[in-house]
N, C-alpha and C. Protein backbone atom coordinates (compact mmCIF):
# COMPACT_ATOMS: atom_id res chain seq x y z
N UNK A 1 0.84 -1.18 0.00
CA UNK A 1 0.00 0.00 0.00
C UNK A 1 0.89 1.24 0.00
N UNK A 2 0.62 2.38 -0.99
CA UNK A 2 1.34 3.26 -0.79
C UNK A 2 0.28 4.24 -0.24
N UNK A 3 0.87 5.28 0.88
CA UNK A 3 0.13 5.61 1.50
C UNK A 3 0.71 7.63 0.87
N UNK A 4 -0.27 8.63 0.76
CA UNK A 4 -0.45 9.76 0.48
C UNK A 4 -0.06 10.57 1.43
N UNK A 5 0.64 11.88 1.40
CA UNK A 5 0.61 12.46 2.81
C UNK A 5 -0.49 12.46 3.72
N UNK A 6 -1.57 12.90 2.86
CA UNK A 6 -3.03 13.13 3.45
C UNK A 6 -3.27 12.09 4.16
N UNK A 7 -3.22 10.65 3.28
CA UNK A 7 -3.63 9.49 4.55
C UNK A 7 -2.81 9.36 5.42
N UNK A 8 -1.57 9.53 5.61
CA UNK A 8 -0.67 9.35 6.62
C UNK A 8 -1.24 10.54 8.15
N UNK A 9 -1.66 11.41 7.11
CA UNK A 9 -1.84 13.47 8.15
C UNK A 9 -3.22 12.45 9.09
N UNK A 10 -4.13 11.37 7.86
CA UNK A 10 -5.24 10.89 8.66
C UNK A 10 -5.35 9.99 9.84
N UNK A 11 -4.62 9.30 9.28
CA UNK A 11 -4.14 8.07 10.35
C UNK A 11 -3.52 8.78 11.50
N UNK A 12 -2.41 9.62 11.52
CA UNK A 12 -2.18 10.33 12.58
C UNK A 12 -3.15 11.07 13.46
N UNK A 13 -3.89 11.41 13.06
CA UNK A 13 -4.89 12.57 13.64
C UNK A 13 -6.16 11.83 14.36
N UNK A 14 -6.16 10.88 13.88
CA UNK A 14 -7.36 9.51 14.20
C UNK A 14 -6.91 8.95 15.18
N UNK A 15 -5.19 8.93 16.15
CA UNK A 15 -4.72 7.99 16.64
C UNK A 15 -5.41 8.04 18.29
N UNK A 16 -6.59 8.59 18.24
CA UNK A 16 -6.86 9.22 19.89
C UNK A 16 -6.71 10.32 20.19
N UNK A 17 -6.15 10.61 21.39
CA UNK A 17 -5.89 12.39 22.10
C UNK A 17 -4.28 12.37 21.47
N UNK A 18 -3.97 11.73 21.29
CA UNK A 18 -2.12 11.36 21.01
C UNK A 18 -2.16 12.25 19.58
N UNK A 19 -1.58 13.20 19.58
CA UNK A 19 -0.83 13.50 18.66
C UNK A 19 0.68 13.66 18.15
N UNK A 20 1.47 13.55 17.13
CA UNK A 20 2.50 12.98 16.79
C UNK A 20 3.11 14.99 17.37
N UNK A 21 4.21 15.16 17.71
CA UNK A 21 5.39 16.18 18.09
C UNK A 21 6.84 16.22 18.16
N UNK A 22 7.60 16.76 17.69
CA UNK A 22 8.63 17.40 17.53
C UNK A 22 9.60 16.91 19.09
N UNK A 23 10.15 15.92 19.68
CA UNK A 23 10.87 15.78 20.76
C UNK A 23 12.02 16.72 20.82
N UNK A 24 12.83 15.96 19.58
CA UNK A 24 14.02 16.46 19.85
C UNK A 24 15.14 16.03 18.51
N UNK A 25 15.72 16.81 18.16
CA UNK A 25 16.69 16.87 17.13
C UNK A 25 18.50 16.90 17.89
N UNK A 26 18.83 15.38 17.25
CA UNK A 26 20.19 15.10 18.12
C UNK A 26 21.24 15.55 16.72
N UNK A 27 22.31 16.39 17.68
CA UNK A 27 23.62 16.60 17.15
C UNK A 27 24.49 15.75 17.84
N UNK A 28 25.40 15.22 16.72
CA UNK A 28 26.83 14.45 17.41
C UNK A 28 27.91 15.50 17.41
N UNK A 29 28.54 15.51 18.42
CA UNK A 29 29.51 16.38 18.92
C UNK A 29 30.76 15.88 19.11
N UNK A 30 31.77 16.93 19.40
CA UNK A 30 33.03 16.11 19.25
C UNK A 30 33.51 16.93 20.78
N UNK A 31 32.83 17.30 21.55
CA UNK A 31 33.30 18.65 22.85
C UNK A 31 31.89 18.57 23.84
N UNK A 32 31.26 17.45 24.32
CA UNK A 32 30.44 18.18 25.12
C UNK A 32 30.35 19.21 25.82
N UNK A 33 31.33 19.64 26.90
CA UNK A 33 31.19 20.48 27.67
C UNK A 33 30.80 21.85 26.69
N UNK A 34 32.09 21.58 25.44
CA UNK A 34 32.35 23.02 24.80
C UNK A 34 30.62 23.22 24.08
N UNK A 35 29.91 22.28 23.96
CA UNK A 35 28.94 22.48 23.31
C UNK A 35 27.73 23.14 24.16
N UNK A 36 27.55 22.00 25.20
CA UNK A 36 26.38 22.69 26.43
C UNK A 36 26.95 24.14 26.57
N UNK A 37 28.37 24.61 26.72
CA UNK A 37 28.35 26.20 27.35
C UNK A 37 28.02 26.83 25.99
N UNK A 38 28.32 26.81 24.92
CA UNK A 38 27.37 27.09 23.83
C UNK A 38 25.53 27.60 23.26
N UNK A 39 25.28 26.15 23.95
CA UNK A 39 24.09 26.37 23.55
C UNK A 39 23.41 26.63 24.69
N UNK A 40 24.11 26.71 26.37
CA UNK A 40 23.34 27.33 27.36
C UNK A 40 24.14 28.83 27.59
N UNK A 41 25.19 29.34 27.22
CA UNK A 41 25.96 30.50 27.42
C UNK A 41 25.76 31.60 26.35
N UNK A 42 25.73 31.15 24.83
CA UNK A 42 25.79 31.82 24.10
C UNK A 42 24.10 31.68 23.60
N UNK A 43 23.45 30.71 23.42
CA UNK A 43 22.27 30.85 22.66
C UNK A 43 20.68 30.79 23.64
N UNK A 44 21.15 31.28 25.12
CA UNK A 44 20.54 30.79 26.64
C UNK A 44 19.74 29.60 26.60
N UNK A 45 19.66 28.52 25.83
CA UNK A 45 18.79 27.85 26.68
C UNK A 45 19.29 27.22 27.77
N UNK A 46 18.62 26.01 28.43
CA UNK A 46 19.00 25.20 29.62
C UNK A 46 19.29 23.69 29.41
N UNK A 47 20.24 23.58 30.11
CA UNK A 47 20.56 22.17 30.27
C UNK A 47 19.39 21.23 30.65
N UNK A 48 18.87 20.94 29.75
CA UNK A 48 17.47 20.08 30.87
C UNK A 48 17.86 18.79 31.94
N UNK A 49 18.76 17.90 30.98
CA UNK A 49 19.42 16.46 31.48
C UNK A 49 20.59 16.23 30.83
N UNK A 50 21.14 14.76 31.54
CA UNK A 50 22.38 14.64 31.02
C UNK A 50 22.30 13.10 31.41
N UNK A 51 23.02 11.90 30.83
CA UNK A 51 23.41 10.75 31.03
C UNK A 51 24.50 10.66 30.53
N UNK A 52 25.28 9.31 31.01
CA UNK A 52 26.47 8.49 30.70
C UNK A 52 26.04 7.59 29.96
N UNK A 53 26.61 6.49 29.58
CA UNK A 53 26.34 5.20 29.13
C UNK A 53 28.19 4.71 28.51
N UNK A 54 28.70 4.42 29.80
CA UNK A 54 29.67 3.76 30.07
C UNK A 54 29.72 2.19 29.22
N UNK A 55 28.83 1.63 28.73
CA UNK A 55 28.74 0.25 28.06
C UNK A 55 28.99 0.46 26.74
N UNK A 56 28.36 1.00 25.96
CA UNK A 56 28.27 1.43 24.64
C UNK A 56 28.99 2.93 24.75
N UNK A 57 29.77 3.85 25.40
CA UNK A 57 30.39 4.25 25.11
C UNK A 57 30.22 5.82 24.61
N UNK A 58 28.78 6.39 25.02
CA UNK A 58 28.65 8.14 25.11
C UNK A 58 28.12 8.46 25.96
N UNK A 59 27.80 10.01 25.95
CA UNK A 59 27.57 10.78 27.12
C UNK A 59 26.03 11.89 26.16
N UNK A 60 25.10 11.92 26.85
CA UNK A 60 24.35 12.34 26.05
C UNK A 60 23.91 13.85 27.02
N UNK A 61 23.44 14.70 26.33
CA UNK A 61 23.27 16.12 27.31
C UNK A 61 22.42 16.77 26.21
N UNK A 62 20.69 17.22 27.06
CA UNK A 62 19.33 17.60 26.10
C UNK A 62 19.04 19.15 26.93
N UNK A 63 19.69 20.28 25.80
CA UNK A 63 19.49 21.10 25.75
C UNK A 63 18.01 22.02 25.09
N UNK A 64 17.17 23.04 25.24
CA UNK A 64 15.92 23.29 25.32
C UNK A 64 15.72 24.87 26.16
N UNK A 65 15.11 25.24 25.37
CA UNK A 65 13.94 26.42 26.02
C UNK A 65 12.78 26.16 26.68
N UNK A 66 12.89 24.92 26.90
CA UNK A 66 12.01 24.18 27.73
C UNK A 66 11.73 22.48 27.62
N UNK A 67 11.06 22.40 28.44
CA UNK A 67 11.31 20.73 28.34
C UNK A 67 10.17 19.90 27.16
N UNK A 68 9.95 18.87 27.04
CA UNK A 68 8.95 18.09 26.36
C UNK A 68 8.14 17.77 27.19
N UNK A 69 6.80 17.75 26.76
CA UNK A 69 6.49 17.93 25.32
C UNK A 69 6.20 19.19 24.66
N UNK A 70 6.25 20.10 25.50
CA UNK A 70 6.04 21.46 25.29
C UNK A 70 6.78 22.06 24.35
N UNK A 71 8.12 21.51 24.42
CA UNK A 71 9.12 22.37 23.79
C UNK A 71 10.32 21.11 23.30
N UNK A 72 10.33 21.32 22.16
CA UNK A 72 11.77 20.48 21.40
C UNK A 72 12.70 20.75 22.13
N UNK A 73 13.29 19.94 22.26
CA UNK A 73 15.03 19.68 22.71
C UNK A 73 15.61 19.45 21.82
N UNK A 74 17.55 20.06 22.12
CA UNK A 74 18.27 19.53 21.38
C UNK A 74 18.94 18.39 22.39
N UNK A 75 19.31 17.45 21.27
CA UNK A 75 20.36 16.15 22.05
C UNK A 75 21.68 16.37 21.56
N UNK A 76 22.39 16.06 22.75
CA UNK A 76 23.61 16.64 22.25
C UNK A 76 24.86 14.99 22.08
N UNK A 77 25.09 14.46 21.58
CA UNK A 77 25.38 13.23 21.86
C UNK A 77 26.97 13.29 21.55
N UNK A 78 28.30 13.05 22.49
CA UNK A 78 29.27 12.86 22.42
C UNK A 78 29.37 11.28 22.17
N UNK A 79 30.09 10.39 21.40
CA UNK A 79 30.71 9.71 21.06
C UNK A 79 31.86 9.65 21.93
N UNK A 80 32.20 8.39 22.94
CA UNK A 80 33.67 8.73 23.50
C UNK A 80 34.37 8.66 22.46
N UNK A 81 36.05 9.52 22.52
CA UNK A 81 36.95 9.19 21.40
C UNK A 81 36.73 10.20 20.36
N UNK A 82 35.53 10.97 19.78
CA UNK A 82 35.12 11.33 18.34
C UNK A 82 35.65 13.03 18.33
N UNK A 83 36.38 13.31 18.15
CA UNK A 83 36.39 14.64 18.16
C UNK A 83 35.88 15.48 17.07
N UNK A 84 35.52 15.00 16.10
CA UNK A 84 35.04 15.94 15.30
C UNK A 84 34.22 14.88 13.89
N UNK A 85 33.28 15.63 13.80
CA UNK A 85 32.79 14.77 12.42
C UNK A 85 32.46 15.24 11.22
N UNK A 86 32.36 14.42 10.27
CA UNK A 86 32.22 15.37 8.61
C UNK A 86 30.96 15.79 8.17
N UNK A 87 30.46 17.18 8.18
CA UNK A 87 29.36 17.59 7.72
C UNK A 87 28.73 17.09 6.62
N UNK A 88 27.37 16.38 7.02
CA UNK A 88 27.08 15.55 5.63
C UNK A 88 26.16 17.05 4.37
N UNK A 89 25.86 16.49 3.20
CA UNK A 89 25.62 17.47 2.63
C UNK A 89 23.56 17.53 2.41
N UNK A 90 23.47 16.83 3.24
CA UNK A 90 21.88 16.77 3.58
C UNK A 90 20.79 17.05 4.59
N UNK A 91 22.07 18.09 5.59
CA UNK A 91 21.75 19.08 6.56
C UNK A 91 21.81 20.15 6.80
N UNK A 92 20.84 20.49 6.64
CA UNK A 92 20.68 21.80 6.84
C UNK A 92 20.88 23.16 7.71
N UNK A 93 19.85 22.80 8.67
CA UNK A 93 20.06 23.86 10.23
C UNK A 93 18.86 24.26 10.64
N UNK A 94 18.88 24.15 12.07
CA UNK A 94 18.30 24.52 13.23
C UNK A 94 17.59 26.05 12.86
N UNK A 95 16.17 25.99 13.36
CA UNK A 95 15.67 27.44 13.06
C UNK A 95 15.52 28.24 15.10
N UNK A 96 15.83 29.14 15.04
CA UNK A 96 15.05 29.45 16.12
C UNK A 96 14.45 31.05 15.93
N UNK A 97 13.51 31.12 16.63
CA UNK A 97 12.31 32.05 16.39
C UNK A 97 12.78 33.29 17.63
N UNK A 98 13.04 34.57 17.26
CA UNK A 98 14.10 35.89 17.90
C UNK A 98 13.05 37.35 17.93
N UNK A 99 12.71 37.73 19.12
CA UNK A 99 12.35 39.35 18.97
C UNK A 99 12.59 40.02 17.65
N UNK A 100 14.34 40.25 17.93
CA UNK A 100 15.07 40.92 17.16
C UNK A 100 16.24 40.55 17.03
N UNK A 101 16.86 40.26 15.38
CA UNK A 101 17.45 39.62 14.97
C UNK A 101 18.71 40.00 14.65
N UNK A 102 18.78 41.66 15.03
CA UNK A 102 19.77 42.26 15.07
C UNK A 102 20.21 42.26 16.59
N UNK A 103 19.50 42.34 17.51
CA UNK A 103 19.99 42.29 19.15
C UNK A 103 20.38 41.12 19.56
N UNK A 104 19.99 39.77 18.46
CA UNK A 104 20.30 38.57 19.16
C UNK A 104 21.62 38.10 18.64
N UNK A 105 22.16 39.04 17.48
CA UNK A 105 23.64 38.95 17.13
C UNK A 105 24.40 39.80 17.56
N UNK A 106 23.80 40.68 18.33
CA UNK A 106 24.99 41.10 18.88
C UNK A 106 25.54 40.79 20.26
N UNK A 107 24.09 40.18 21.10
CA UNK A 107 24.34 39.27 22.19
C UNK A 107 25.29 37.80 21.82
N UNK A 108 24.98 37.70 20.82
CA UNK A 108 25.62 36.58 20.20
C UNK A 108 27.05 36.23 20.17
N UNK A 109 27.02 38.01 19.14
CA UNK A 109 28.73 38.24 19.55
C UNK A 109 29.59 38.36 20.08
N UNK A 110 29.14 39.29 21.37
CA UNK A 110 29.59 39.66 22.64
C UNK A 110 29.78 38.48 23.43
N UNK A 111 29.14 37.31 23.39
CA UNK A 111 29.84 36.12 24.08
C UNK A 111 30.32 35.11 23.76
N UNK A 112 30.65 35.91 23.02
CA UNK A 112 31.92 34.67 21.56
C UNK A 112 31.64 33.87 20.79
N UNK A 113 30.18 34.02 20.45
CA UNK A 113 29.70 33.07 19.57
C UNK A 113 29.59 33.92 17.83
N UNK A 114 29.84 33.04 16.79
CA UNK A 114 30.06 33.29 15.34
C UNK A 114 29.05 33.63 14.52
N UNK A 115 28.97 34.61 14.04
CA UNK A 115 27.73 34.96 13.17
C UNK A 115 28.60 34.55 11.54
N UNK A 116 27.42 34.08 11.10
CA UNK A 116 28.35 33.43 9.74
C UNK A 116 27.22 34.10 8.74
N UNK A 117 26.04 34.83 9.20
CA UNK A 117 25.40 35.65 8.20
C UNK A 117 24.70 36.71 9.02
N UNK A 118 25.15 37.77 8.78
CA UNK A 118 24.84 39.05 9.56
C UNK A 118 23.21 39.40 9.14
N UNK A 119 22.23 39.51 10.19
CA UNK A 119 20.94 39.85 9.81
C UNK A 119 20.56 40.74 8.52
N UNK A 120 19.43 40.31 8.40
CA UNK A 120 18.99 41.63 7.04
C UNK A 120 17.57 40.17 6.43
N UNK A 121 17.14 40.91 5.47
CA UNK A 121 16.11 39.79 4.99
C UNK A 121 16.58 38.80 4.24
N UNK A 122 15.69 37.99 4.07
CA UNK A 122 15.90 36.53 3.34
C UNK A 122 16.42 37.10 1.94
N UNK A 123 16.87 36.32 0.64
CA UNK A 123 16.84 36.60 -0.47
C UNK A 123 15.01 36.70 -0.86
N UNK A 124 15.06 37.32 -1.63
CA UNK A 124 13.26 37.39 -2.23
C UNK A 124 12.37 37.57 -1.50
N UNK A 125 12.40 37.87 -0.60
CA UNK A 125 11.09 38.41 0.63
C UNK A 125 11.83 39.47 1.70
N UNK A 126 11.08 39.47 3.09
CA UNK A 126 11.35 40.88 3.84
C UNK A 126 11.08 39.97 5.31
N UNK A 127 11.42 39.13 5.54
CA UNK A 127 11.67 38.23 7.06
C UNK A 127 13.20 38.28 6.62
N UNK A 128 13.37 39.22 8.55
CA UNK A 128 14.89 39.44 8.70
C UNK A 128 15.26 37.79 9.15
N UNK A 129 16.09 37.42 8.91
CA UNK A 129 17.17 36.05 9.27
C UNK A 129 18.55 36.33 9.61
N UNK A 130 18.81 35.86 10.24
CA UNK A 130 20.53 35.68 10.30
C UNK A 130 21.34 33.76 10.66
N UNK A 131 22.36 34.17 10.98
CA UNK A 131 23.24 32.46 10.52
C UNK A 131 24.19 32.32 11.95
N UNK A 132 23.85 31.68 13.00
CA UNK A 132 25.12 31.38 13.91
C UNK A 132 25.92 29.92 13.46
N UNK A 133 26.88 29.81 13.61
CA UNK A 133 27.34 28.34 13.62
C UNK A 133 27.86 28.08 15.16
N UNK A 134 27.94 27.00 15.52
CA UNK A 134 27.97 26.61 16.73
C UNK A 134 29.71 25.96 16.93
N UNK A 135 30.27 25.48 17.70
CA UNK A 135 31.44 24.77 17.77
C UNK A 135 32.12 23.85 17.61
N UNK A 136 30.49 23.24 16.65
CA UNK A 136 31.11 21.97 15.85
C UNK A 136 30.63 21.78 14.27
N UNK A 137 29.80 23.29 13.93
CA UNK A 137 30.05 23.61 12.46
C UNK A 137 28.39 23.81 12.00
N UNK A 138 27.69 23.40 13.42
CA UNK A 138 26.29 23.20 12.73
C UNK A 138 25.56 24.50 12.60
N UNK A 139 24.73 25.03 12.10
CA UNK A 139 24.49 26.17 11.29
C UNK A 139 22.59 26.30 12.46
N UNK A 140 22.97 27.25 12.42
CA UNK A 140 21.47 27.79 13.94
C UNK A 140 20.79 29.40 12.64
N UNK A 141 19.70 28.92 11.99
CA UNK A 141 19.14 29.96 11.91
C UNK A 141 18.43 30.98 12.78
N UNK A 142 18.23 32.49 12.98
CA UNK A 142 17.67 32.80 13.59
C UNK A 142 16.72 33.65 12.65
N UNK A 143 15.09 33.31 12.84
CA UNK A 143 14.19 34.22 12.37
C UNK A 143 13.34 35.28 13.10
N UNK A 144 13.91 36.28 12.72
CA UNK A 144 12.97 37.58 13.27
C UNK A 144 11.49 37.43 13.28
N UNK A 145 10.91 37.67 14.34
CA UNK A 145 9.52 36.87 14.83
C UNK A 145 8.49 38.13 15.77
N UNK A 146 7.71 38.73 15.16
CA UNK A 146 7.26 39.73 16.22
C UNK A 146 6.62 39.28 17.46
């Protein structure tokens, strides 16, 4: 059976009070620490949790503007050993939603974090955007949001 978006949007929506949501989007990292002070120092959210897993061999740490289900998390997943990994070419980047998109780069800047596209509007429309990259290359849109 091949199934249509629509029947898939149906079947979902039919499943009870349960509806399907957004948990959490995991980055592999090559720096935990360097990453959590990142994305809780430079981009404020909060550390929500953190585990080991000493057997298999990482350390996982779920960063957020709030917790689930309310609010997506990021996962931050170190690999013991991995220091760095190769950007595949089928990722994109993280959006997050900003007052002002000029104040949130310059907070940005001021605590050492990289603007890799200085605010102003999209190409072909008038929503301001700008570009952070983070400390292991991954690309954080920010959209100006009234």
């Amino acid at each position: 059976m091949v199934w249509g978006h629509n029947a898939v949007q149906i079947f979902f929506m039919t499943q009870g009070s349960q509806t399907m949501r957004l948990l959490h989007t995991m980055l592999r990292v090559g720096n935990l620490q360097r990453s959590i002070n990142f994305y809780t120092q430079i981009l404020g959210m909060k550390l929500i949790r953190t585990s080991e897993n000493p057997e298999y061999k990482y350390s996982l740490a779920f960063v957020g503007y709030g917790t689930n289900p309310e609010h997506a998390e990021i996962e931050l997943t170190y690999n013991w050993g991995m220091e760095s990994y190769e950007m595949g070419t089928a990722y994109g980047h993280i959006a997050l939603g900003v007052p002002d998109a000029y104040a949130a780069c310059e907070q940005i800047r001021a605590a050492g974090g990289t603007i890799t596209r200085e605010p102003g509007p999209v190409k072909g429309g008038s929503t301001v955007i700008a570009f952070v990259t983070d400390p292991d290359g991954y690309k954080i849109e920010l959209i100006q949001r009234a």
